[in-house]
C-alpha atoms as a PDB file:
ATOM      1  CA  UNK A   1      77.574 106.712 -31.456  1.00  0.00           C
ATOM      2  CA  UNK A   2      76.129 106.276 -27.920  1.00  0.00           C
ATOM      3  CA  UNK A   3      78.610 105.014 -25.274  1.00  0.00           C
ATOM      4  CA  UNK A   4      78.041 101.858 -22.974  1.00  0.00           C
ATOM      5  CA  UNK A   5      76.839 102.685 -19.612  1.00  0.00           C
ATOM      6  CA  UNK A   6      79.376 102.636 -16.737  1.00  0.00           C
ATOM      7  CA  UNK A   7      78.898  99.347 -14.766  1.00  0.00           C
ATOM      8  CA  UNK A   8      77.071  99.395 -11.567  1.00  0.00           C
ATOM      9  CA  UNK A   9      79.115  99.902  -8.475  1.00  0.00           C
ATOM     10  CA  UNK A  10      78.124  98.044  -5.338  1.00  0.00           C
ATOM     11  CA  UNK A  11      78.227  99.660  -2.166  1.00  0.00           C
ATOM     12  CA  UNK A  12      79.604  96.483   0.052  1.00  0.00           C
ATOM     13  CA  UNK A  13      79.709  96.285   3.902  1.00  0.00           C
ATOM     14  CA  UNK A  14      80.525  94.352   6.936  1.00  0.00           C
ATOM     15  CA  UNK A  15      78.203  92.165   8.544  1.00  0.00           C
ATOM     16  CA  UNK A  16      76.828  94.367  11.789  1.00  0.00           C
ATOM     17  CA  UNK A  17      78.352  92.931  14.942  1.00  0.00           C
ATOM     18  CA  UNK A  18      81.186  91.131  13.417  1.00  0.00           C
ATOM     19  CA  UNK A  19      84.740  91.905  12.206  1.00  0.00           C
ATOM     20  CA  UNK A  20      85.595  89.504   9.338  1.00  0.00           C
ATOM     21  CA  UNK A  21      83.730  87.108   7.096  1.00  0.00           C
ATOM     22  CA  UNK A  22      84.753  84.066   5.863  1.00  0.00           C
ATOM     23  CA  UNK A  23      82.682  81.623   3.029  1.00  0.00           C
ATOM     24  CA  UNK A  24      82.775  77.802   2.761  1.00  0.00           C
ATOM     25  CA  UNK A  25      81.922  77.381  -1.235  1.00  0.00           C
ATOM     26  CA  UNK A  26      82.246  73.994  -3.337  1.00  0.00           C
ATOM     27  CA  UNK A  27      79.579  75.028  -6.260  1.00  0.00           C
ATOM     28  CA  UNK A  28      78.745  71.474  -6.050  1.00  0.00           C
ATOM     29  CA  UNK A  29      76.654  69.763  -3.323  1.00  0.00           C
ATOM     30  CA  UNK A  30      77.298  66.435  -1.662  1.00  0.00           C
ATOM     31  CA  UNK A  31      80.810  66.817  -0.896  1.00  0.00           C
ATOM     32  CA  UNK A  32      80.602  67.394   3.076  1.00  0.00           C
ATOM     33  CA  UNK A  33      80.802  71.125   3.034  1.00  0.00           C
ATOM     34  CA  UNK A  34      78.171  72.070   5.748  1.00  0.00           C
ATOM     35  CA  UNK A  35      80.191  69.131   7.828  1.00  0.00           C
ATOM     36  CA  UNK A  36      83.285  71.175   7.268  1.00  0.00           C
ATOM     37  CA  UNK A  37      81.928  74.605   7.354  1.00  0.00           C
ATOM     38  CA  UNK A  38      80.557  73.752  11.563  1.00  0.00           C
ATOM     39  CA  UNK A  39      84.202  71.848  12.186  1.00  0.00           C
ATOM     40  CA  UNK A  40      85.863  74.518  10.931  1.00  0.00           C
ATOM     41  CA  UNK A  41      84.233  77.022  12.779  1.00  0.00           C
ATOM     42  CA  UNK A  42      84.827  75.682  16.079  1.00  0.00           C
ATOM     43  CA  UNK A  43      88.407  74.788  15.271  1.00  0.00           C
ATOM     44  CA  UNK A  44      88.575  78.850  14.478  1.00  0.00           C
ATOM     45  CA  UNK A  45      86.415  79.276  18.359  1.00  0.00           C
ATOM     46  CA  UNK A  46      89.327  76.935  19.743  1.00  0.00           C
ATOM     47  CA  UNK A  47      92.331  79.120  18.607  1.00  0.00           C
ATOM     48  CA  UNK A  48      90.710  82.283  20.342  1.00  0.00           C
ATOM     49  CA  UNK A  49      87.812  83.398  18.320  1.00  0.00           C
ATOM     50  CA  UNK A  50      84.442  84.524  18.579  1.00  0.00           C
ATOM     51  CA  UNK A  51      82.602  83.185  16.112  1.00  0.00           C
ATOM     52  CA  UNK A  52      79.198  83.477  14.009  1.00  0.00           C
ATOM     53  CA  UNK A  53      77.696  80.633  11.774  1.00  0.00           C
ATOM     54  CA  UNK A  54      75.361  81.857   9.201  1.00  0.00           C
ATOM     55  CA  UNK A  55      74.084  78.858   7.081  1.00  0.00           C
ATOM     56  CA  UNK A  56      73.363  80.317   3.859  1.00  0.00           C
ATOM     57  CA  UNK A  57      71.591  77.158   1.992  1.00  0.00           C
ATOM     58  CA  UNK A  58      67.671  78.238   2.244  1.00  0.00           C
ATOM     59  CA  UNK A  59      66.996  75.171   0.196  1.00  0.00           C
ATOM     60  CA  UNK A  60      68.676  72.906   1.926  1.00  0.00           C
ATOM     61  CA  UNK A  61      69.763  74.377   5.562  1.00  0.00           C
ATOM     62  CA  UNK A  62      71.805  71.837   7.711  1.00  0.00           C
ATOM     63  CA  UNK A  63      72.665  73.698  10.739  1.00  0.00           C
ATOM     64  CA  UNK A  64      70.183  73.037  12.515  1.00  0.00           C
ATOM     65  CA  UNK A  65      70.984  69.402  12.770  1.00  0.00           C
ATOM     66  CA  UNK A  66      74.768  70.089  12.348  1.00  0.00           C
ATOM     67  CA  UNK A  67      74.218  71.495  16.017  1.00  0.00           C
ATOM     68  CA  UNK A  68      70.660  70.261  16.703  1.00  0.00           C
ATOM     69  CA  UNK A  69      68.918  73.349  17.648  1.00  0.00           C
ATOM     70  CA  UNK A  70      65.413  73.130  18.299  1.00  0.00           C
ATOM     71  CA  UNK A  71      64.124  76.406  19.419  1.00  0.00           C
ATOM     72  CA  UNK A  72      63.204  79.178  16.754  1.00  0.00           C
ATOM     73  CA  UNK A  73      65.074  82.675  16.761  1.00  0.00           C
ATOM     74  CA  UNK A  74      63.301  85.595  18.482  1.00  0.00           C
ATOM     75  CA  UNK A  75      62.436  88.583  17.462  1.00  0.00           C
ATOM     76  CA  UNK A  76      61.982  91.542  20.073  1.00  0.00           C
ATOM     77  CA  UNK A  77      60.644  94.475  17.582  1.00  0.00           C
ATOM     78  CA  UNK A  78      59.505  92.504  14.401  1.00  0.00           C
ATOM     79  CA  UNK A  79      62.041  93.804  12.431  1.00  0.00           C
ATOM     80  CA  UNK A  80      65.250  91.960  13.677  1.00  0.00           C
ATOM     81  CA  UNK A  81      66.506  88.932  14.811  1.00  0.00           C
ATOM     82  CA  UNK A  82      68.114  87.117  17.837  1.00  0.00           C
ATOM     83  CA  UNK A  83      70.467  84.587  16.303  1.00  0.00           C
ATOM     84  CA  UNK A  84      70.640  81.320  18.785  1.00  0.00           C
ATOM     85  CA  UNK A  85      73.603  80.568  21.019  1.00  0.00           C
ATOM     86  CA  UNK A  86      75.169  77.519  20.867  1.00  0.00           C
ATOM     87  CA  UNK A  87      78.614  75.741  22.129  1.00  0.00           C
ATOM     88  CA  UNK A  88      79.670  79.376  22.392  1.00  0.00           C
ATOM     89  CA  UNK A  89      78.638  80.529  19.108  1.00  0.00           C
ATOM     90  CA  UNK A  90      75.958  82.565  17.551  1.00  0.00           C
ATOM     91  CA  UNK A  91      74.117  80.616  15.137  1.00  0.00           C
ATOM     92  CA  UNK A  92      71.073  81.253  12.157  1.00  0.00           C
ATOM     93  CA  UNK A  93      69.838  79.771   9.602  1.00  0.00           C
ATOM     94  CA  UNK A  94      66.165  79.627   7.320  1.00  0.00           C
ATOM     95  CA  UNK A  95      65.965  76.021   8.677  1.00  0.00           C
ATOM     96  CA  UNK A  96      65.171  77.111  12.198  1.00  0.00           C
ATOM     97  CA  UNK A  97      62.467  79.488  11.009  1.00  0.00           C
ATOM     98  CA  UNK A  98      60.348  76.720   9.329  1.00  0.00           C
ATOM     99  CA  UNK A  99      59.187  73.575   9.852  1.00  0.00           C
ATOM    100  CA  UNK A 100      61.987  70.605   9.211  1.00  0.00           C
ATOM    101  CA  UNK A 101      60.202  69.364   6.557  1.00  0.00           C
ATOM    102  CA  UNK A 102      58.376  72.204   4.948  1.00  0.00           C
ATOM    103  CA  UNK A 103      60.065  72.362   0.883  1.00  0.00           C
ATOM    104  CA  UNK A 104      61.248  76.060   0.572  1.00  0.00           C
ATOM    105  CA  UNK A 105      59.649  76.206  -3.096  1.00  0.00           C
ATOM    106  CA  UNK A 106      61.075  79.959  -3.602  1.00  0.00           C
ATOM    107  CA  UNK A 107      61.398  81.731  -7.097  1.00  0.00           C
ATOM    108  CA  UNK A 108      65.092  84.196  -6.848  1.00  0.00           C
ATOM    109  CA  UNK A 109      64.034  87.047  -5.632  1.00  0.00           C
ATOM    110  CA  UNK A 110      62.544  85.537  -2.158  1.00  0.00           C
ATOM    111  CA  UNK A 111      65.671  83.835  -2.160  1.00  0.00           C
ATOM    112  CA  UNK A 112      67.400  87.606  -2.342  1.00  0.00           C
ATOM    113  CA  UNK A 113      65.231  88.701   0.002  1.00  0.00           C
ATOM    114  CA  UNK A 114      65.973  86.073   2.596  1.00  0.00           C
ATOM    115  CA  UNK A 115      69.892  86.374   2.117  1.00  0.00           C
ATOM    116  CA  UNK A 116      69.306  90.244   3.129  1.00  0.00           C
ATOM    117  CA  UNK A 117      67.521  89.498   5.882  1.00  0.00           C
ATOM    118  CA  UNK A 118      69.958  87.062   7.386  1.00  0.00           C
ATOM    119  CA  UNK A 119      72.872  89.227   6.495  1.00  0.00           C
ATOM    120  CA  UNK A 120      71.174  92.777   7.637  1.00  0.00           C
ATOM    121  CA  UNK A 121      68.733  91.796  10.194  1.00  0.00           C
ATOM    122  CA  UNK A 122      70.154  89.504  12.628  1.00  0.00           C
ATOM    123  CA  UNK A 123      71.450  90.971  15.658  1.00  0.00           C
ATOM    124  CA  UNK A 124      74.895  89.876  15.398  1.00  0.00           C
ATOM    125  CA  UNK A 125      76.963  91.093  18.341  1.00  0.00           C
ATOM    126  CA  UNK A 126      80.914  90.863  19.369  1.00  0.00           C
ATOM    127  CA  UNK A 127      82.032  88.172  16.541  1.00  0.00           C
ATOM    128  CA  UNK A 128      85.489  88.051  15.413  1.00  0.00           C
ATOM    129  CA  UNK A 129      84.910  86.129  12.620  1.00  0.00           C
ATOM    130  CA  UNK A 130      81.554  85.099  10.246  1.00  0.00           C
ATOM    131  CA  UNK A 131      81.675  81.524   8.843  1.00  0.00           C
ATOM    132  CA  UNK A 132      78.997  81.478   6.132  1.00  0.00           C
ATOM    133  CA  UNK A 133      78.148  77.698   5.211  1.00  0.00           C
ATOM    134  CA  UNK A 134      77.200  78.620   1.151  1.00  0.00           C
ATOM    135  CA  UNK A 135      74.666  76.916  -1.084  1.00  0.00           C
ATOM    136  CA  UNK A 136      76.000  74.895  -4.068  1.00  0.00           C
ATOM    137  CA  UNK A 137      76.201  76.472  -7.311  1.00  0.00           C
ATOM    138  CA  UNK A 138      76.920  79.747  -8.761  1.00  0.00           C
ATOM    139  CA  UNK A 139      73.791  81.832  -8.795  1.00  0.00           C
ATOM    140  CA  UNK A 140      71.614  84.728  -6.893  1.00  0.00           C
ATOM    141  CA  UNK A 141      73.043  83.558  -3.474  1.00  0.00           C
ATOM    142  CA  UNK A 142      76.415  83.650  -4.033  1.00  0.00           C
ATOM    143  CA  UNK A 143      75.717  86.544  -6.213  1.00  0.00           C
ATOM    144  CA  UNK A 144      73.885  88.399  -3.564  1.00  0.00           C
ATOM    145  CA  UNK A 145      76.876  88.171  -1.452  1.00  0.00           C
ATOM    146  CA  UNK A 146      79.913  88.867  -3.061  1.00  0.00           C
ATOM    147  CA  UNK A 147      77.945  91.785  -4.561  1.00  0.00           C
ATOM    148  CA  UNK A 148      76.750  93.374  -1.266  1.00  0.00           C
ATOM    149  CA  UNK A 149      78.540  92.001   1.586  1.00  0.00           C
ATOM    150  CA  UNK A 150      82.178  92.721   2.108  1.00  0.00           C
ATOM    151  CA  UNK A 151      84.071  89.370   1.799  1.00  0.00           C
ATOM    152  CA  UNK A 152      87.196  89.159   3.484  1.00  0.00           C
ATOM    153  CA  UNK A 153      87.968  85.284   1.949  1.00  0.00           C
ATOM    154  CA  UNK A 154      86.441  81.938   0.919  1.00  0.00           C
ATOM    155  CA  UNK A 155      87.127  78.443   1.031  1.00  0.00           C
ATOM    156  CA  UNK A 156      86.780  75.849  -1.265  1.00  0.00           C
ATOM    157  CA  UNK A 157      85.595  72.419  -0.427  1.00  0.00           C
ATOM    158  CA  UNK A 158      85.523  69.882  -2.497  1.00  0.00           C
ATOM    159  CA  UNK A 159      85.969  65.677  -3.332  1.00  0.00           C
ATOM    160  CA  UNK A 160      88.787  65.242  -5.330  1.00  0.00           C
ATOM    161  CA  UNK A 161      86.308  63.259  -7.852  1.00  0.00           C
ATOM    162  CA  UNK A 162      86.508  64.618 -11.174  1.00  0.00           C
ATOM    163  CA  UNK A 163      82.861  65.809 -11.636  1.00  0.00           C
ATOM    164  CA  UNK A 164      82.912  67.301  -8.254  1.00  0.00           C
ATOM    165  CA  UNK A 165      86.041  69.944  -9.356  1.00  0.00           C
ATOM    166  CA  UNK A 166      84.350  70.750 -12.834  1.00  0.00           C
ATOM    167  CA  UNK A 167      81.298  73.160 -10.305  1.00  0.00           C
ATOM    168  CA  UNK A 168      84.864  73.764  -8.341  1.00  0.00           C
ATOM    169  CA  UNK A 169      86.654  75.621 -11.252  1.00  0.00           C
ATOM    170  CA  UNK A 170      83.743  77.232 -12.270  1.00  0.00           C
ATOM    171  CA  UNK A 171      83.587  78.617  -8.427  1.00  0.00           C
ATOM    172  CA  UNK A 172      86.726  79.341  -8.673  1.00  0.00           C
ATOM    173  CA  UNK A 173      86.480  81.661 -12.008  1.00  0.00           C
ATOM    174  CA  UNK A 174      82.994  83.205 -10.243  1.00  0.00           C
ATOM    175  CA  UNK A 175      84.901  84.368  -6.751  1.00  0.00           C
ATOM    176  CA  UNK A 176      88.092  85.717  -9.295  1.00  0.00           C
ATOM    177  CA  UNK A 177      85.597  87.060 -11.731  1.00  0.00           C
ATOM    178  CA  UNK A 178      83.988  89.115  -8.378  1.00  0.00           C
ATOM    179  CA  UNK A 179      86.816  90.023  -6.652  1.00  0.00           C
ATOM    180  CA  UNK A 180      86.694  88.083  -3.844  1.00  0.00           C
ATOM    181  CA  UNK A 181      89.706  86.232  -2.765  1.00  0.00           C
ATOM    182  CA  UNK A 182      90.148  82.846  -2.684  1.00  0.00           C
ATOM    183  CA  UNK A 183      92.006  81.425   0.474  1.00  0.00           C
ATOM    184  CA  UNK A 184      92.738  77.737  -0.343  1.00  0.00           C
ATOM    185  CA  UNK A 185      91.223  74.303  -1.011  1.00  0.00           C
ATOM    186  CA  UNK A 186      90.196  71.592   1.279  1.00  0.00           C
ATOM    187  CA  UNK A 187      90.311  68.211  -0.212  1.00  0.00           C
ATOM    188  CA  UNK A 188      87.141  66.307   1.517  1.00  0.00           C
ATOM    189  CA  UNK A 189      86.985  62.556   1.950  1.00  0.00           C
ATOM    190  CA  UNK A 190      90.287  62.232   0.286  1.00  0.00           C
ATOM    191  CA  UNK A 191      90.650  58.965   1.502  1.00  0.00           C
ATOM    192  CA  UNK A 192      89.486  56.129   4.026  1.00  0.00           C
ATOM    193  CA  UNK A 193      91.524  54.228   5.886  1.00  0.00           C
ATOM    194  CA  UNK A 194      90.636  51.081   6.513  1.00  0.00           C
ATOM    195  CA  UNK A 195      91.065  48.391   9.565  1.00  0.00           C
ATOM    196  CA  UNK A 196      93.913  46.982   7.308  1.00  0.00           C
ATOM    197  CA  UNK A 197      95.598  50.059   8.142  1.00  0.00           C
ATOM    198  CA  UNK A 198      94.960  51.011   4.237  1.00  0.00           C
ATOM    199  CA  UNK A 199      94.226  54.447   2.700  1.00  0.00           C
ATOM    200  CA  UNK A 200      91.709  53.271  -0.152  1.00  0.00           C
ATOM    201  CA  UNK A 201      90.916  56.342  -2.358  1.00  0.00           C
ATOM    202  CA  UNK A 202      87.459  56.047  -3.057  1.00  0.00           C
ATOM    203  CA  UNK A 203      86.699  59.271  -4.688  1.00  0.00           C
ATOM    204  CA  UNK A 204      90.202  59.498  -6.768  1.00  0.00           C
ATOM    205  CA  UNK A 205      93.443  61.116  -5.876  1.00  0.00           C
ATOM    206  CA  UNK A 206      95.222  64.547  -6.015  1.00  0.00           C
ATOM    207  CA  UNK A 207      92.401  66.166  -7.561  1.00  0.00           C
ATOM    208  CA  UNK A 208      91.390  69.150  -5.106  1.00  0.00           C
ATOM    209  CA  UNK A 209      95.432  69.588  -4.850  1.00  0.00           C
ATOM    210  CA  UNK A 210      96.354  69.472  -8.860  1.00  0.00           C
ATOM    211  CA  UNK A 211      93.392  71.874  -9.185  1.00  0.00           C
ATOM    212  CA  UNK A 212      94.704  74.291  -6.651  1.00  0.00           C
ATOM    213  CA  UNK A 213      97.846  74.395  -8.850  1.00  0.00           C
ATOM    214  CA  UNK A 214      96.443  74.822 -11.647  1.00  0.00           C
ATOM    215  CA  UNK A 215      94.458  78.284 -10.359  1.00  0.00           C
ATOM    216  CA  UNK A 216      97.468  78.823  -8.445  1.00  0.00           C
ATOM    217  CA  UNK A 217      95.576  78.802  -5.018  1.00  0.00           C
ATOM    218  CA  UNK A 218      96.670  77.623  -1.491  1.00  0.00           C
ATOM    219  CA  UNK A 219      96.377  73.582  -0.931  1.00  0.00           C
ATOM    220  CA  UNK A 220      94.800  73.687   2.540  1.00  0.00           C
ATOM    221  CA  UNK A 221      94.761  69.993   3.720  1.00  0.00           C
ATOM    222  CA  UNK A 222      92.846  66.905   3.148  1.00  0.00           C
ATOM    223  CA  UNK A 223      90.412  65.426   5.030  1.00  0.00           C
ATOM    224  CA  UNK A 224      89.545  61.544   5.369  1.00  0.00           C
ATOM    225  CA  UNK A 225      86.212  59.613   5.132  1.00  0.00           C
ATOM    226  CA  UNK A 226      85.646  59.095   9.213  1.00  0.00           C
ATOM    227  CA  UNK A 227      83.103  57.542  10.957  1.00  0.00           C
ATOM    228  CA  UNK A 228      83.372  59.291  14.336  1.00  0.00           C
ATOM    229  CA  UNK A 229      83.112  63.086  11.838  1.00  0.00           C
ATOM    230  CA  UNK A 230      79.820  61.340  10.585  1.00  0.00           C
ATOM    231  CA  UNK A 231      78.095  60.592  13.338  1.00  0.00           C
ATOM    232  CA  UNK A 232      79.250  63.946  15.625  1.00  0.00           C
ATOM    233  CA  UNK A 233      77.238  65.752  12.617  1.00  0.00           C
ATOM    234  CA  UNK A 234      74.359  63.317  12.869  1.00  0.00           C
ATOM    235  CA  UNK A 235      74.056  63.535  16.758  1.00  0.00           C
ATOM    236  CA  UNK A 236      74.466  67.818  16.563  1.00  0.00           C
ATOM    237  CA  UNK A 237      77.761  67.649  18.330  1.00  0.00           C
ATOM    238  CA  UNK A 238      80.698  68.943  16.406  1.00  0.00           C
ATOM    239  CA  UNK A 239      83.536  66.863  16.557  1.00  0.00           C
ATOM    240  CA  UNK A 240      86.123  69.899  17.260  1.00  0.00           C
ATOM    241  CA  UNK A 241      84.615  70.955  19.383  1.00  0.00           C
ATOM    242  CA  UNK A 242      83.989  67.700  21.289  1.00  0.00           C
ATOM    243  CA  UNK A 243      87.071  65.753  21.136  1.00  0.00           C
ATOM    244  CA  UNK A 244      89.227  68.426  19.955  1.00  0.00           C
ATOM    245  CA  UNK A 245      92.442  66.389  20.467  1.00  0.00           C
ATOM    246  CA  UNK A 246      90.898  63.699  17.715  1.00  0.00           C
ATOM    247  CA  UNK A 247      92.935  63.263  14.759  1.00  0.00           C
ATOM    248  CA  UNK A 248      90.531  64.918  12.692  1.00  0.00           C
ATOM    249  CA  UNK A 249      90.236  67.788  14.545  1.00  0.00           C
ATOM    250  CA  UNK A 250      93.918  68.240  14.928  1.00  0.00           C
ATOM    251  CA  UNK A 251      94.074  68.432  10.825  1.00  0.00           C
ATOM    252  CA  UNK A 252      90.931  71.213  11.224  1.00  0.00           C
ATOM    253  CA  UNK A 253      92.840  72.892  13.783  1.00  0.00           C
ATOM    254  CA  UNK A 254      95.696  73.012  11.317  1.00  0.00           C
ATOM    255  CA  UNK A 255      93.396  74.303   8.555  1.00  0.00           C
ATOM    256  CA  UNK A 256      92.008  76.576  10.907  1.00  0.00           C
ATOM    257  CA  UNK A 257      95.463  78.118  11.695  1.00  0.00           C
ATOM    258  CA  UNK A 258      96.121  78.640   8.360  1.00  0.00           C
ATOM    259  CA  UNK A 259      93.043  80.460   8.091  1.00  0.00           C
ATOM    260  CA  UNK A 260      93.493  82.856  11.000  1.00  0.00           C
ATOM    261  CA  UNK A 261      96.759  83.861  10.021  1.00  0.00           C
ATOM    262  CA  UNK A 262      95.215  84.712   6.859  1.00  0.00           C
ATOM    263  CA  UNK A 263      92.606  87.339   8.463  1.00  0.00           C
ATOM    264  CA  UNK A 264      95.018  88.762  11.946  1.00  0.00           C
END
C-alpha cells in the first residue's frame, strides 16, 4: 500500500527592509478595518516605531484615500519598487498603481502574483514594524501570506454584530489552522455615544469580547462609532496621528501598547 506524500513545507521569510510584521484581519468586510489598520499604525509610529503600511486589498485598496496619496510609486530598474513616504511612514498599495476607478477584474493567480510583488519587490528600508491592512475573507491572499511570509502576529477586527463574528471565527480557525498567532481582538464601533451623553449599541454588545473567550484570545479594546475617526479617514489625515491626544486615539495608543509589548 502506497504511503501519503509528506506535506509541502514552506520556506517563509521576513519582509526585506523590515523587522516584524503585523496583519489587521476581520474575514469580513465593512467593519472599519482599513480605518483601524492606518490608526493603528501611527499609534505604533507614536510610541517609537518605524513603520511600513502595506495595504493588501487589490480589490478594494483604501490607502490611498486613508492617507490621500496621489502620486504613483517609482520604479528605478523596472524590477522594484519605491514605496511612497507619508506622515513618516512608508506606504504601498495596488490602488496607487491604477487608476481610482479602474475594477481590478483578476482571476487568483494575478492576485498571487501581485501579493509577491508587493511583499518581494518593494524597496522597503529601516522599518521596525509592517502593518499589513488584509482583504476580507479567507482565501489566496491570506493564503499567500501566512504560507510565504513570516508572520510575527495578527489582529482581529471586527463589529460585535453577530454575522460579522461568524467570517471572524472562521479567521480565527484559518490563522490557528496556519500557525500564525493570533494577538487579540478589537471590538469596532462597539458603541455610539450620543449628545444625551448615551452609549446606544447599534451593532449589539459583547460580541467581539465573548468571542475572544471563547477562542481563548486577548480582548484588545473597543472602539466607538465617531464622527471626528470618520471624517480624518475621509479627508486622508489619520486621526492619531493628527490629534493624538483625542480620546480615540488615546484608546489606539492603548491598543497599540499592547501590541508593542507583544513584538519587543
Amino acid at each position: 500500500m502506497s504511503q501519503k506524500p509528506p506535506p509541502k513545507q514552506f520556506i517563509k521569510t521576513s519582509i526585506n527592509g523590515t523587522k516584524y510584521t503585523l496583519l489587521v484581519s476581520s474575514a469580513k468586510g465593512g467593519v472599519g478595518k482599513s480605518t483601524v489598520a492606518v490608526n493603528l499604525a501611527f499609534a505604533l509610529q507614536k510610541l517609537g516605531l518605524k513603520i511600513g503600511i502595506l495595504d493588501a486589498d487589490v480589490y478594494g485598496p483604501s490607502l490611498p484615500k486613508l492617507l490621500n496619496l496621489k502620486e504613483k510609486p517609482r520604479s528605478e530598474d523596472n524590477k522594484s519598487i519605491t514605496p511612497l513616504e507619508k506622515f513618516g511612514a512608508q506606504c504601498m498599495s495596488m490602488g496607487l498603481l491604477i487608476d481610482e476607478q479602474t475594477p481590478m477584474m483578476w482571476r487568483g493567480p494575478m492576485v498571487i502574483s501581485a501579493i509577491k510583488t508587493m511583499t518581494q519587490k518593494v524597496l522597503w528600508k529601516d522599518r521596525d514594524i509592517i502593518i499589513i491592512d488584509m482583504p476580507p475573507g479567507t482565501g489566496d491572499t491570506q493564503l499567500t501570506f501566512v504560507q510565504e511570509v513570516k508572520i510575527d502576529g495578527v489582529i482581529i477586527v471586527s463589529t460585535p454584530q453577530e454575522l460579522a463574528l461568524l467570517d471572524v471565527k472562521r479567521g480565527i480557525q484559518m490563522f490557528e489552522k496556519t500557525g500564525v498567532k493570533i494577538l487579540g481582538l478589537i471590538d469596532n464601533m462597539s458603541f455610539f455615544k450620543g449628545d444625551d451623553g448615551k452609549e446606544y449599541k447599534i451593532f449589539g454588545k459583547s460580541g467581539v469580547k465573548k468571542t475572544a473567550e471563547e477562542f481563548n484570545k486577548e480582548f484588545l479594546g473597543h472602539l466607538p462609532l465617531n464622527q471626528d475617526l470618520r471624517s480624518s479617514a475621509d479627508y486622508g489625515e489619520p486621526l492619531t496621528y493628527f490629534k493624538p491626544d483625542h480620546e480615540i486615539s488615546k484608546l489606539f495608543e492603548a491598543i497599540a501598547k499592547k501590541i508593542k509589548q507583544s513584538f519587543l
